[in-house]
PDB file of N, CA and C in Angstrom:
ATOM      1  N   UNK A   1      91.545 112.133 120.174  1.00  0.00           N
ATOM      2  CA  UNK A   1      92.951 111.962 120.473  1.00  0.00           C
ATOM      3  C   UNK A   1      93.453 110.674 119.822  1.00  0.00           C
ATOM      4  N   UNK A   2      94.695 110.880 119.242  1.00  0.00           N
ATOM      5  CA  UNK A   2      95.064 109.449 118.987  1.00  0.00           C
ATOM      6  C   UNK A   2      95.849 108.329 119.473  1.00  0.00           C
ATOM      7  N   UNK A   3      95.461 107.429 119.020  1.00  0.00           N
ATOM      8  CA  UNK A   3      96.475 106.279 120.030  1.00  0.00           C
ATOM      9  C   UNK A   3      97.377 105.749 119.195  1.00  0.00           C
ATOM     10  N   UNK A   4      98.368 105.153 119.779  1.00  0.00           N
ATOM     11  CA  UNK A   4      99.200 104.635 119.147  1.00  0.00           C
ATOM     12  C   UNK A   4      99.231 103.162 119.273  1.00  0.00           C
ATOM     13  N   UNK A   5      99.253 102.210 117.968  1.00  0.00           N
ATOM     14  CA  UNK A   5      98.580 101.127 118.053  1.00  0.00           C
ATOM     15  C   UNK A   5      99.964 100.071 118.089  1.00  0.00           C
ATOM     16  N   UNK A   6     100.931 100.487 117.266  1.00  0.00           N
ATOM     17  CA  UNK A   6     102.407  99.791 116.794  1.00  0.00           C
ATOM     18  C   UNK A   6     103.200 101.298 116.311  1.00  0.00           C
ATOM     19  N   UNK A   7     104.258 100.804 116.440  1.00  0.00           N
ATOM     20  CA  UNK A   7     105.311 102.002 116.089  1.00  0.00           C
ATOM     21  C   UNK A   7     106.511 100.070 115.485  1.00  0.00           C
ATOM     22  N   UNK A   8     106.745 100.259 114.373  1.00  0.00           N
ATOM     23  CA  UNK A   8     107.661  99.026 114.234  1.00  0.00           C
ATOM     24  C   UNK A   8     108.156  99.197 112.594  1.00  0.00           C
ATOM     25  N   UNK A   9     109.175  98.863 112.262  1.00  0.00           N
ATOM     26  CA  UNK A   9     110.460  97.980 110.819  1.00  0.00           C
ATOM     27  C   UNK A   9     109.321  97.194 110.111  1.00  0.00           C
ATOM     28  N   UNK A  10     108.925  97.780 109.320  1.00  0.00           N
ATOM     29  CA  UNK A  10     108.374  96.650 108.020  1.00  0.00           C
ATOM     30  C   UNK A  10     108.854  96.558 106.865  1.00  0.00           C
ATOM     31  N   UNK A  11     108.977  96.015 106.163  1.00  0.00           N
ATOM     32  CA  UNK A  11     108.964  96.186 104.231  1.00  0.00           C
ATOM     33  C   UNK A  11     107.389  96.472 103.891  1.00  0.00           C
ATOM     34  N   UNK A  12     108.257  96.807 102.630  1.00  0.00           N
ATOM     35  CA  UNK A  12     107.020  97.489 102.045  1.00  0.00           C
ATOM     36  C   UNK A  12     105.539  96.496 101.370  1.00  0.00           C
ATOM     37  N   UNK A  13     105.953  95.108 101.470  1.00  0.00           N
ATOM     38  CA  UNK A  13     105.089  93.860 101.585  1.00  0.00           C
ATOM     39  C   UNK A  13     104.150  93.755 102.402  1.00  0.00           C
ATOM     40  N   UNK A  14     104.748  93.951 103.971  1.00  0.00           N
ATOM     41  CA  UNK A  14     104.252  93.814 104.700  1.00  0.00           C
ATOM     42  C   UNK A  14     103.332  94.779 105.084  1.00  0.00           C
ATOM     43  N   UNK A  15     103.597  95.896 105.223  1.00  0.00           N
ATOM     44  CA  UNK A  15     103.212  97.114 105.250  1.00  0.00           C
ATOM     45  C   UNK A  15     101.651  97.414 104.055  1.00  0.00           C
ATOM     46  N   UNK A  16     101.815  97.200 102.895  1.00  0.00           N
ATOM     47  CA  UNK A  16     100.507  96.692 102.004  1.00  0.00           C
ATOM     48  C   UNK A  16      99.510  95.512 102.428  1.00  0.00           C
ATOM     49  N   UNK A  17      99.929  94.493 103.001  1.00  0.00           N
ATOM     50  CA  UNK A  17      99.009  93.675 103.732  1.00  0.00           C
ATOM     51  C   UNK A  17      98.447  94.210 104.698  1.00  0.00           C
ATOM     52  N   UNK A  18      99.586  94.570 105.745  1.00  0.00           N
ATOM     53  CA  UNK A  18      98.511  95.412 107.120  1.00  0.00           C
ATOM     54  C   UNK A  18      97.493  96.718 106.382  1.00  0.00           C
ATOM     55  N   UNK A  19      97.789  97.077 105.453  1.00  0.00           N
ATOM     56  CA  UNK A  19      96.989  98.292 104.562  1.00  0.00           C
ATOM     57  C   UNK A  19      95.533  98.055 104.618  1.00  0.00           C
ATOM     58  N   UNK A  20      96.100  97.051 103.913  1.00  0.00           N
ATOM     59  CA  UNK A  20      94.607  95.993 103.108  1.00  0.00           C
ATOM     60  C   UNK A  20      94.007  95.159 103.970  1.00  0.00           C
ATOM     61  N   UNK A  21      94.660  94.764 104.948  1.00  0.00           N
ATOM     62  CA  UNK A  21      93.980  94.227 106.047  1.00  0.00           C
ATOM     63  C   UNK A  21      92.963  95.272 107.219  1.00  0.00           C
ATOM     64  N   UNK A  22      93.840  96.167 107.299  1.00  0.00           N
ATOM     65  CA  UNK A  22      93.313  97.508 108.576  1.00  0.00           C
ATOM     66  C   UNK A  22      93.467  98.885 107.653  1.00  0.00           C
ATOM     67  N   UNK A  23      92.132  99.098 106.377  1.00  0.00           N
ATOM     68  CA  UNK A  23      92.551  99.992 105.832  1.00  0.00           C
ATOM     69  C   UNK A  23      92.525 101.327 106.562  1.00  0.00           C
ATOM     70  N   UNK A  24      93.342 102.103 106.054  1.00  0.00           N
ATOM     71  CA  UNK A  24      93.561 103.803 106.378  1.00  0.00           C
ATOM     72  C   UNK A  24      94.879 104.402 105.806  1.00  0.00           C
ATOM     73  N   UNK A  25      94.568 105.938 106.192  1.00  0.00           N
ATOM     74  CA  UNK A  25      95.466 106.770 105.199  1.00  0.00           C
ATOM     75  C   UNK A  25      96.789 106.509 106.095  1.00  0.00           C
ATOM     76  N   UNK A  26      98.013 106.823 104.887  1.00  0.00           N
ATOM     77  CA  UNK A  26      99.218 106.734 104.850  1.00  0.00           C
ATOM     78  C   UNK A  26      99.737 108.073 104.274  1.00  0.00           C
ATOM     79  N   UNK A  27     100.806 108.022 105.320  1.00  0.00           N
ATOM     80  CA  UNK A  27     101.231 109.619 105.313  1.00  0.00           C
ATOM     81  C   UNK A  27     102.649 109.251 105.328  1.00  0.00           C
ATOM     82  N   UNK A  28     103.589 110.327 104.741  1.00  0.00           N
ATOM     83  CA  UNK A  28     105.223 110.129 105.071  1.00  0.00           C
ATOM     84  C   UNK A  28     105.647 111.477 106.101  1.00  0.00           C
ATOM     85  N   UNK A  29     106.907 111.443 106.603  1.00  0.00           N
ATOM     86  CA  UNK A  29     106.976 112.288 107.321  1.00  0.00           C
ATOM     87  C   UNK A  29     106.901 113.797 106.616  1.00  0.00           C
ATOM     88  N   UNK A  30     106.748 114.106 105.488  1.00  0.00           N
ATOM     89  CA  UNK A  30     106.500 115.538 104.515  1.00  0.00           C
ATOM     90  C   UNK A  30     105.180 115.558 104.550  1.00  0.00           C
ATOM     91  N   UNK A  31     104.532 114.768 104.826  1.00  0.00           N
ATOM     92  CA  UNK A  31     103.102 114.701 104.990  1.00  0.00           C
ATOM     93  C   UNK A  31     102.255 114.369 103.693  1.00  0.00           C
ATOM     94  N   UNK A  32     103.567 113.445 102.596  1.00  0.00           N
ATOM     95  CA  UNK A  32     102.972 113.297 101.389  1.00  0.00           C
ATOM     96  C   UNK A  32     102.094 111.684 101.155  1.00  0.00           C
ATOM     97  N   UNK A  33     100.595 112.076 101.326  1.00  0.00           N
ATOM     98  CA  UNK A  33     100.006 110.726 101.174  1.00  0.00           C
ATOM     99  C   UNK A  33     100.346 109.278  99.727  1.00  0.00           C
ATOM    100  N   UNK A  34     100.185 108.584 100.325  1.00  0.00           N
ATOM    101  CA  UNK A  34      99.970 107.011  99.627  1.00  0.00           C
ATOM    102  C   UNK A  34      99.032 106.038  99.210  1.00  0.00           C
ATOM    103  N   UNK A  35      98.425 105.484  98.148  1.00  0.00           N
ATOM    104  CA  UNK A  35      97.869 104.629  98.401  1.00  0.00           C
ATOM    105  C   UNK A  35      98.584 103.201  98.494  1.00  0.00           C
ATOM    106  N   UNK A  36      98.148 102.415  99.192  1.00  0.00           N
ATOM    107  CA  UNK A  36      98.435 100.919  99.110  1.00  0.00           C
ATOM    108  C   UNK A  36      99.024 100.552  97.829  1.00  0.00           C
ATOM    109  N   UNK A  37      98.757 100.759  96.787  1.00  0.00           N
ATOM    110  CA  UNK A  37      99.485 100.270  96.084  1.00  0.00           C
ATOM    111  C   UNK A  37     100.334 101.025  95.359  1.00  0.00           C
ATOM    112  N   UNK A  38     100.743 102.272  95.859  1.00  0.00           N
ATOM    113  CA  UNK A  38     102.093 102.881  95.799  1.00  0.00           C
ATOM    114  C   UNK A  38     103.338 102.935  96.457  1.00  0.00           C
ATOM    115  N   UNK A  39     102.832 102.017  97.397  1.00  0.00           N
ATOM    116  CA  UNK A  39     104.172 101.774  98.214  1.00  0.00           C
ATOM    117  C   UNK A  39     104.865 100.857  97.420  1.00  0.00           C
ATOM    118  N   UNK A  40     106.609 101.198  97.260  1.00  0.00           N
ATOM    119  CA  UNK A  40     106.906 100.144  97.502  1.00  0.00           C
ATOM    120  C   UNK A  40     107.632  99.229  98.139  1.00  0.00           C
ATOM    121  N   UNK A  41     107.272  97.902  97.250  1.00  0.00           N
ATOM    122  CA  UNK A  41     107.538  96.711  98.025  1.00  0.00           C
ATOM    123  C   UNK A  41     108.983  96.503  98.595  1.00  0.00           C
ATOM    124  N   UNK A  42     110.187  96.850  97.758  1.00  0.00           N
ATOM    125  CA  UNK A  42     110.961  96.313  98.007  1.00  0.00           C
ATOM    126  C   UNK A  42     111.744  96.821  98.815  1.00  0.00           C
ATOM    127  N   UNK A  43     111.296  98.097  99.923  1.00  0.00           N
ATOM    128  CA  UNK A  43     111.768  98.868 100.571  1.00  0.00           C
ATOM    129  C   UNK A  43     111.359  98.497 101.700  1.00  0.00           C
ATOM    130  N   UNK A  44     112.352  99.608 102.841  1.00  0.00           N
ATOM    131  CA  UNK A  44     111.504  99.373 104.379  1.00  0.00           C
ATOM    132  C   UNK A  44     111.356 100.440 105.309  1.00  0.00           C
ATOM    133  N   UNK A  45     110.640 100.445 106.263  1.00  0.00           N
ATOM    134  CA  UNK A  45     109.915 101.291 106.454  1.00  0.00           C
ATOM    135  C   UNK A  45     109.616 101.579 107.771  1.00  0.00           C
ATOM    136  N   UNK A  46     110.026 102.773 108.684  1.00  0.00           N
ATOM    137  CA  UNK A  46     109.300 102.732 109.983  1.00  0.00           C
ATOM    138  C   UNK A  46     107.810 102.800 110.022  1.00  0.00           C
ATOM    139  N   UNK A  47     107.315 101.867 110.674  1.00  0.00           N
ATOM    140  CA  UNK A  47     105.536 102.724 110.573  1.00  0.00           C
ATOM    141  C   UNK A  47     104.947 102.788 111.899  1.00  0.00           C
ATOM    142  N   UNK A  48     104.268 103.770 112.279  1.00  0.00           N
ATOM    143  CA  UNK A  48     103.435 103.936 113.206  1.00  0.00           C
ATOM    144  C   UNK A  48     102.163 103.798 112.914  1.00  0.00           C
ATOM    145  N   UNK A  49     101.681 102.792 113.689  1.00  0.00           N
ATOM    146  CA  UNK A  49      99.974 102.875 113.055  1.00  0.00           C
ATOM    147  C   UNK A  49      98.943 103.802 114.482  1.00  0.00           C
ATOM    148  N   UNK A  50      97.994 104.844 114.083  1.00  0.00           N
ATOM    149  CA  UNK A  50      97.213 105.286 115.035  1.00  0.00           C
ATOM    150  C   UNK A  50      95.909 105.091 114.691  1.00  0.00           C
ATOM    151  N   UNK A  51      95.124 105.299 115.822  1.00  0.00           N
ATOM    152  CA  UNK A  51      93.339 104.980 115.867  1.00  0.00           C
ATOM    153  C   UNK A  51      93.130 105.984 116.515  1.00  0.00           C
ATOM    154  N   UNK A  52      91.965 106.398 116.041  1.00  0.00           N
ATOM    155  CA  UNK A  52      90.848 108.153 116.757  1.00  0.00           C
ATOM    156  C   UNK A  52      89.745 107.748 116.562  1.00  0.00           C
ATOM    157  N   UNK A  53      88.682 108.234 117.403  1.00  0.00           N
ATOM    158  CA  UNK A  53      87.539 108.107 117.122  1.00  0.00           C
ATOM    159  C   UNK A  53      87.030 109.639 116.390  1.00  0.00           C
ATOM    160  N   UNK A  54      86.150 109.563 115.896  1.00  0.00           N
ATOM    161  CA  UNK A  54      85.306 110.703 115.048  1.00  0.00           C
ATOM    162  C   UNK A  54      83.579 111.233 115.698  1.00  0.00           C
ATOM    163  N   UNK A  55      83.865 112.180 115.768  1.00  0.00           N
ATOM    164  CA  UNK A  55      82.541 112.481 116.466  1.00  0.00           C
ATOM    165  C   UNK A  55      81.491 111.887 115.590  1.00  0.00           C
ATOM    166  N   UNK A  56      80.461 111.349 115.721  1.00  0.00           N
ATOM    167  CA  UNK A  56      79.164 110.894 115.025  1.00  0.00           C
ATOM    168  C   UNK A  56      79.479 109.551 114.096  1.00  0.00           C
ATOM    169  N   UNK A  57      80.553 109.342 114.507  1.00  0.00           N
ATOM    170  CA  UNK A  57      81.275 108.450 113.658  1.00  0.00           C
ATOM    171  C   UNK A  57      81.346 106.685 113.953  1.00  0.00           C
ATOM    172  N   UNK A  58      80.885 105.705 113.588  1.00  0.00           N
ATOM    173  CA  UNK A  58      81.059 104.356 114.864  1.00  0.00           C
ATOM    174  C   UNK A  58      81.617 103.560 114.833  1.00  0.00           C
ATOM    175  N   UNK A  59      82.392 103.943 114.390  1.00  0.00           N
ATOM    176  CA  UNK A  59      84.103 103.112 114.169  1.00  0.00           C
ATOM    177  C   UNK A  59      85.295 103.562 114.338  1.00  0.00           C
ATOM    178  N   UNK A  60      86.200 103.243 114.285  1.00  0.00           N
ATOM    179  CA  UNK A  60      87.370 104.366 114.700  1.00  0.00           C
ATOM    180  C   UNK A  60      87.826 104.267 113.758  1.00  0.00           C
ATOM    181  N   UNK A  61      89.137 105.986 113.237  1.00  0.00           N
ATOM    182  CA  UNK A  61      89.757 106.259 112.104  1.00  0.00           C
ATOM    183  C   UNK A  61      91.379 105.605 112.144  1.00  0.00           C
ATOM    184  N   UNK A  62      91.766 105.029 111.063  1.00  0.00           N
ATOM    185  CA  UNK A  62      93.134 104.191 111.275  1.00  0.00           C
ATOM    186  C   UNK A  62      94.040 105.326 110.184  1.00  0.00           C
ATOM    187  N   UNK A  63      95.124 106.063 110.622  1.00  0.00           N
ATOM    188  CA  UNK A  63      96.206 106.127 109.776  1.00  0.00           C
ATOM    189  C   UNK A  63      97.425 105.504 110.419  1.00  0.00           C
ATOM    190  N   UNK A  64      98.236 106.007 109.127  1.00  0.00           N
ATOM    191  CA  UNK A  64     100.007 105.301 108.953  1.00  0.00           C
ATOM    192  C   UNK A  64     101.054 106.279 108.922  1.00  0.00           C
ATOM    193  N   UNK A  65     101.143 106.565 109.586  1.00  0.00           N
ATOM    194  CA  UNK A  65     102.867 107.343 109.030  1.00  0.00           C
ATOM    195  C   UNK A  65     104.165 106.457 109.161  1.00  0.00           C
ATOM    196  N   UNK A  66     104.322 106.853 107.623  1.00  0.00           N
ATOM    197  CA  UNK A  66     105.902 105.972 107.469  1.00  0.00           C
ATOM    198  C   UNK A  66     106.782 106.751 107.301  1.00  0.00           C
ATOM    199  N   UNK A  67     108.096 105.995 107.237  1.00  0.00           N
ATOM    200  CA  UNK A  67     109.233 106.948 107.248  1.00  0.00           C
ATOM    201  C   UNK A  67     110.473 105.964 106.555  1.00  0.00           C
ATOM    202  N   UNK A  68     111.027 106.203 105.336  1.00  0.00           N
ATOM    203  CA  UNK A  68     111.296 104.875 105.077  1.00  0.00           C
ATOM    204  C   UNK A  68     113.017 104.721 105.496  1.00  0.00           C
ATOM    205  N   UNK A  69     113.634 104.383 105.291  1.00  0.00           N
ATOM    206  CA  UNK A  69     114.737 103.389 106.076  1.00  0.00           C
ATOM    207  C   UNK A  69     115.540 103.224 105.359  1.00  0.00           C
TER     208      UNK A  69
END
């Protein structure tokens, strides 16, 4: 199940740091993925960040859905 970690207004700066800081996939609301360094910067962005765990797995899984602004 997933949790919801932040739901919050970023730019697209900021949003690449938290990337690169807490990596995981990035999704838009069409469900069209991103990497980190396709976002861009000079835009902004709703983002929700979530965490799941994975069966056999020992860390938990981080995505992003953005939605931009």
């Amino acid at each position: 199940m997933e949790e919801l970690l932040f739901d919050k207004t970023m730019d697209g700066a900021s949003l690449v740091n938290e990337v690169i800081d807490s990596p995981g996939s990035i999704t838009d609301e069409s469900g069209k993925s991103y990497w980190w360094n396709t976002i861009d910067k000079t835009k902004t962005y709703q983002v929700k960040k979530y965490e799941y765990d994975r069966a056999l797995q020992p860390y938990p899984v981080i995505s992003y859905k953005i939605k931009e602004l």
